[in-house]
Protein backbone atom coordinates (compact mmCIF):
# COMPACT_ATOMS: atom_id res chain seq x y z
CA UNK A 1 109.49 72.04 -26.12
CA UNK A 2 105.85 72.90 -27.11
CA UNK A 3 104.66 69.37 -27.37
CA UNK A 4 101.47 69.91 -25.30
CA UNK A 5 99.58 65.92 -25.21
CA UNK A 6 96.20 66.75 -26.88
CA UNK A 7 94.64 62.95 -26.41
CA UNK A 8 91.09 63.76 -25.84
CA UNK A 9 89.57 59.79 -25.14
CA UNK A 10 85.69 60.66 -26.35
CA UNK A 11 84.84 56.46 -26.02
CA UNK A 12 81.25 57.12 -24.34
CA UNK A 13 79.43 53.90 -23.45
CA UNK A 14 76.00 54.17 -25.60
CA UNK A 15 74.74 50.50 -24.23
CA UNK A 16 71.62 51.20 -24.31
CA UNK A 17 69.76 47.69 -22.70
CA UNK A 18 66.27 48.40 -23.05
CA UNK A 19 65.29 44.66 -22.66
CA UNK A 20 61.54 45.23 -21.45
CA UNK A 21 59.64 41.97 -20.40
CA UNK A 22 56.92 42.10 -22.54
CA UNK A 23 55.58 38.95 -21.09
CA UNK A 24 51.51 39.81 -21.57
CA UNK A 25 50.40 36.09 -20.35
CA UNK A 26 46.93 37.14 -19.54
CA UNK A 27 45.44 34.27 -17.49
CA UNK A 28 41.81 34.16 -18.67
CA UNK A 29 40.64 31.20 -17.86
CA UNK A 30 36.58 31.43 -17.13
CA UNK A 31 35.31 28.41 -15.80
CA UNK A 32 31.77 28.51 -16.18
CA UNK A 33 30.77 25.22 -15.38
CA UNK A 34 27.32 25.55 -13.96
CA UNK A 35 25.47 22.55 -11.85
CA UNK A 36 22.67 22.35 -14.00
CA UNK A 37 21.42 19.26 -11.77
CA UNK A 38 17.85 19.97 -11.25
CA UNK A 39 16.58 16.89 -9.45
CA UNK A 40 12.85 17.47 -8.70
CA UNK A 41 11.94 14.40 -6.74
CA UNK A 42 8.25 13.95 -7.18
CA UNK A 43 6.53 11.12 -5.46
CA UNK A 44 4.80 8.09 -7.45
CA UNK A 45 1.30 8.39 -7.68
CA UNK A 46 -0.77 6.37 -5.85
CA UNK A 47 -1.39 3.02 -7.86
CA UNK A 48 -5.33 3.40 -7.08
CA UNK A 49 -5.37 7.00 -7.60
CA UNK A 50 -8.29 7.02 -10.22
CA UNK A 51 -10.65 6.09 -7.54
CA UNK A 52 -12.82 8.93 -5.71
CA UNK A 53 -16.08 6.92 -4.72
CA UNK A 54 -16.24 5.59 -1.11
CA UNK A 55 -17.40 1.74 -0.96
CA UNK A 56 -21.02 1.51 0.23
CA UNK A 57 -20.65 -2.25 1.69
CA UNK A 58 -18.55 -4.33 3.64
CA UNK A 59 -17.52 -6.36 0.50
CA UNK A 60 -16.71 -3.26 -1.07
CA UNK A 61 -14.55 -1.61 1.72
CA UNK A 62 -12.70 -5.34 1.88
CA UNK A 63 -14.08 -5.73 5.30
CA UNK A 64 -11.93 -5.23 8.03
CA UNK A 65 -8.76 -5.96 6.17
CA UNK A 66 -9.52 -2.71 3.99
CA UNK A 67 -8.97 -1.22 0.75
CA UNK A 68 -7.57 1.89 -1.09
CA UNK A 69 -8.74 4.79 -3.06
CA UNK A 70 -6.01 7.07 -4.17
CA UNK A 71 -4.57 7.97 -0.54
CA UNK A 72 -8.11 7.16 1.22
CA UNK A 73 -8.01 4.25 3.34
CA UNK A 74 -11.16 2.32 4.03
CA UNK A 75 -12.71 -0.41 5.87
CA UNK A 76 -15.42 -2.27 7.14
CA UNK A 77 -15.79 -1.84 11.58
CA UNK A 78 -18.39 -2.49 13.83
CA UNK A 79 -21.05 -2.60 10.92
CA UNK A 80 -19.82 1.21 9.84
CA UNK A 81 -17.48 2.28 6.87
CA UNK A 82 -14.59 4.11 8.29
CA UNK A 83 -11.92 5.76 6.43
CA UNK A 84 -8.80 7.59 7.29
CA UNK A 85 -6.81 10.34 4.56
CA UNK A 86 -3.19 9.05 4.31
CA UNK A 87 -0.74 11.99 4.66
CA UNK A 88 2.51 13.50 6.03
CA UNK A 89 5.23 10.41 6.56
CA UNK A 90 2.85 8.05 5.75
CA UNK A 91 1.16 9.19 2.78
CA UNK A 92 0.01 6.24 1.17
CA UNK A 93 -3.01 3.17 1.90
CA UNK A 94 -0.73 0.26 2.05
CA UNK A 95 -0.35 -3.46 3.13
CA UNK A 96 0.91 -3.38 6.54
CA UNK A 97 2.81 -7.38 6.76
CA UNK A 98 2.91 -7.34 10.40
CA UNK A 99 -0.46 -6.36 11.22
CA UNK A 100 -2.05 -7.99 7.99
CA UNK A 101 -4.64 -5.30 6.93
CA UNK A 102 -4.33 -1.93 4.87
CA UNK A 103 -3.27 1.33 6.60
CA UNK A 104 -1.53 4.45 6.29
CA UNK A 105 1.94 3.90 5.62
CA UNK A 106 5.58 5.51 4.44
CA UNK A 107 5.91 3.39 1.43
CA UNK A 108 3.41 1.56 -1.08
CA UNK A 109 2.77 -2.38 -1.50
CA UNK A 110 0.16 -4.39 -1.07
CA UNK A 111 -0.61 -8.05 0.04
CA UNK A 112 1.60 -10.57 -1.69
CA UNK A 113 -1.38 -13.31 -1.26
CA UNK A 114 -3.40 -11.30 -3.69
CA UNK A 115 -2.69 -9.27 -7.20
CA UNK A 116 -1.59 -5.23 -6.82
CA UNK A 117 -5.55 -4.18 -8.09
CA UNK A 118 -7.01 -6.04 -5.14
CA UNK A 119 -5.79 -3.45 -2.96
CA UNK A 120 -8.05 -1.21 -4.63
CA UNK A 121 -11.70 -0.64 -3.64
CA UNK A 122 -13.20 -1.34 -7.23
CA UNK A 123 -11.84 -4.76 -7.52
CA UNK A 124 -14.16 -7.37 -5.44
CA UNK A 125 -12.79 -8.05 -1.92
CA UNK A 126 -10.70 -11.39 -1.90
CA UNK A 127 -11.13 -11.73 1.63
CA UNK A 128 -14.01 -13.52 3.83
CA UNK A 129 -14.41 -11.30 6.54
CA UNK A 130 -17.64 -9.86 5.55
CA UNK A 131 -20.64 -11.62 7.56
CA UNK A 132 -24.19 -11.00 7.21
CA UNK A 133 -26.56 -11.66 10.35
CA UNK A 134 -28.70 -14.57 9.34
CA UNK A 135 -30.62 -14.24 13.43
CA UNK A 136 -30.94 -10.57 13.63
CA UNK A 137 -32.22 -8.93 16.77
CA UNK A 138 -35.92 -7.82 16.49
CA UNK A 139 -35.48 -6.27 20.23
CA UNK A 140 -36.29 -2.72 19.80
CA UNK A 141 -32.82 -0.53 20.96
CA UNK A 142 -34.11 1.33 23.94
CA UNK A 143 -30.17 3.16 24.42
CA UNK A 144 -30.80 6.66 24.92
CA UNK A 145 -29.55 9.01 22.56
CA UNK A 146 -25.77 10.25 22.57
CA UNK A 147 -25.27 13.83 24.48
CA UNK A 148 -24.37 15.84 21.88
CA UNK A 149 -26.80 13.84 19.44
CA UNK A 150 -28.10 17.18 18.59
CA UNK A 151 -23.86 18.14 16.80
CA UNK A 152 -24.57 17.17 13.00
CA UNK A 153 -21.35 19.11 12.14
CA UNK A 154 -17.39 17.50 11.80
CA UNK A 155 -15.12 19.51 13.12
CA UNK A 156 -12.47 21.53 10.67
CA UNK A 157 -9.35 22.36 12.35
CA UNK A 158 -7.50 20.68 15.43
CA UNK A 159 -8.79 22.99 18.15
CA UNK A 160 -12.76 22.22 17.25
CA UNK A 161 -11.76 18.41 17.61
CA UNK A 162 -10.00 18.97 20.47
CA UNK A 163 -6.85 17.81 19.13
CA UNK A 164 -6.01 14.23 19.89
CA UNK A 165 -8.02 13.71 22.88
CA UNK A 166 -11.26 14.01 20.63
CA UNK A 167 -14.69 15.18 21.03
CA UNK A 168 -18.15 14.02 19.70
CA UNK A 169 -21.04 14.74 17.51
CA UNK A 170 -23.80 12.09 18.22
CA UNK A 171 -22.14 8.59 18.10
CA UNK A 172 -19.19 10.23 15.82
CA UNK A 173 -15.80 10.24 17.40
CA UNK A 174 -13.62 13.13 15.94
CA UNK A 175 -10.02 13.78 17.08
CA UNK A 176 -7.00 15.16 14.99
CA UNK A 177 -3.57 12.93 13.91
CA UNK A 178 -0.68 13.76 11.83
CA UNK A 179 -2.53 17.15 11.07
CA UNK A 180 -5.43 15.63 9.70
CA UNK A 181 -9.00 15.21 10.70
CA UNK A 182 -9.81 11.65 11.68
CA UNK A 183 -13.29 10.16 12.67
CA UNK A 184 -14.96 6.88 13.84
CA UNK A 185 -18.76 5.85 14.23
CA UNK A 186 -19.64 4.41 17.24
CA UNK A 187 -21.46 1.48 16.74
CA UNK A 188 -22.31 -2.35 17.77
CA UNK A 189 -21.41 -3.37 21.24
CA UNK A 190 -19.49 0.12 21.51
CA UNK A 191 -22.34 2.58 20.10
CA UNK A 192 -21.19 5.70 22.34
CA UNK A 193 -18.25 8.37 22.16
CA UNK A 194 -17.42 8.30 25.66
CA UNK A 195 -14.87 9.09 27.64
CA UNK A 196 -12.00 6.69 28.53
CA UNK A 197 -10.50 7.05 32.05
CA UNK A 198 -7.96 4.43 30.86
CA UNK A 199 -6.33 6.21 28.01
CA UNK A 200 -7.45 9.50 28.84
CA UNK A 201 -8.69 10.73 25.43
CA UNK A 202 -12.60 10.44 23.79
CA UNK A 203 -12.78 6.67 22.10
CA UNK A 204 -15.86 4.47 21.43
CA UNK A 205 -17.63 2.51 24.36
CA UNK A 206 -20.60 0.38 25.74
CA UNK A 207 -21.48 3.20 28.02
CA UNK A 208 -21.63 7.29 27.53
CA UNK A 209 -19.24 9.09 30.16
CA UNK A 210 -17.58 12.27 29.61
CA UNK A 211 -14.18 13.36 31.37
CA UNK A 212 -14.21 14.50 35.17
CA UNK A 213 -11.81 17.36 34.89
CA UNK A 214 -14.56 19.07 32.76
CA UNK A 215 -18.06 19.69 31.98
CA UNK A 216 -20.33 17.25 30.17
CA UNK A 217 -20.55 19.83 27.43
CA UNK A 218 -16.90 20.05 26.74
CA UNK A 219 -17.26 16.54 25.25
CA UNK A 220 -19.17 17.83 22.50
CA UNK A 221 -17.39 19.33 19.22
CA UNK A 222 -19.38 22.45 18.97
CA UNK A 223 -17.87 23.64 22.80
CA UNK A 224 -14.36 25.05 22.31
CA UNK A 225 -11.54 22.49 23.00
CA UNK A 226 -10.93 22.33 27.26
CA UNK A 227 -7.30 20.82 25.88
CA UNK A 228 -3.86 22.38 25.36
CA UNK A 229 -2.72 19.82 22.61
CA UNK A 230 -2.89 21.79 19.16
């Protein structure tokens, strides 16, 4: 018997599964929002800012109650204009409610008893605090002249006014405040810069001292500051 089984199974599996993920979900999201928010805070101006002449009276300054010329206050003291530049945290010549007179202050208003241009030095003063000496005294002044009488110069930077405690230049008090210069002239019942023992700094007073600790030239503004307080 020759019957020799010739079954040659060829079945080859040819599954060829080429399932790629083709998944090209890119996630391109560019999110370019910018904060564009430029906030440039810029302070109001001052409502009398136009003004650059100093008044040359009492009823000009207001009198005591004083007046304002761009961030200049001024007022009427003692016979004498003074005037103070309004700067740092209390930039602006204001109405001060508790103390019922201009001064340097955070925030602007201005007395509610009078219109907003009263405040300024240009309108006429609405206050009557401006007197004028109908009796005046004919006796000749016979004070002798301040100690540093012959200082004609203001100081320019804390240490030549000795910082807070002050120094003088004739009957000028100088001193330095809220890094600015500020000065007084001695006048009326209180015509010296003199030395207070009380308060311990240069004011203006009835009689010319200078302080103990140092020499009588160290009052004056020309001698280098004795004081540690700049």
């Amino acid at each position: 018997d020759t019957d020799a089984d010739t079954d040659t199974d060829t079945d080859t599996d040819t599954d060829t599964d080429t399932d790629a993920d083709t998944d090209t979900d890119t996630d391109t999201d560019t999110d370019t929002d910018t904060d564009t928010d430029t906030d440039t805070d810029t302070d109001t101006q001052s409502y009398c800012a136009s003004l650059s002449t100093a008044p040359a009276s009492c009823d000009e300054a207001h009198g005591e109650t004083g007046c304002c010329a761009g961030n200049v206050l001024y007022y009427w003291e003692n016979a004498v204009l003074q005037d103070t530049t309004c700067s740092g945290s209390t930039p602006y010549c204001s109405w001060s409610p508790d103390n019922g007179w201009y001064e340097c202050m955070a925030e602007e208003t201005w007395d509610p008893a009078h219109s907003q241009d009263d405040m300024c030095c240009t309108n006429p003063t609405p206050y009557d605090n401006c007197t004028v000496d109908t009796d005046p005294d004919t006796d000749s002044d016979t004070s002798p002249s301040p100690y540093c009488d012959s200082v004609t110069t203001a100081p320019s930077s804390c240490a030549e006014a000795h910082g807070i405690t002050g120094c003088c230049a004739g009957n000028v008090l100088y001193y330095w405040e809220n890094a600015v210069l500020q000065d007084v002239a001695c006048s009326g019942s209180t015509p010296y810069c003199s030395w207070s023992s009380d308060n311990g700094w240069y004011q203006c007073m009835a009689e010319e001292t200078w302080d103990p600790a140092h020499s009588q030239d160290d009052m004056c503004c020309t001698n280098p500051t004795p004081y540690t307080d700049c």
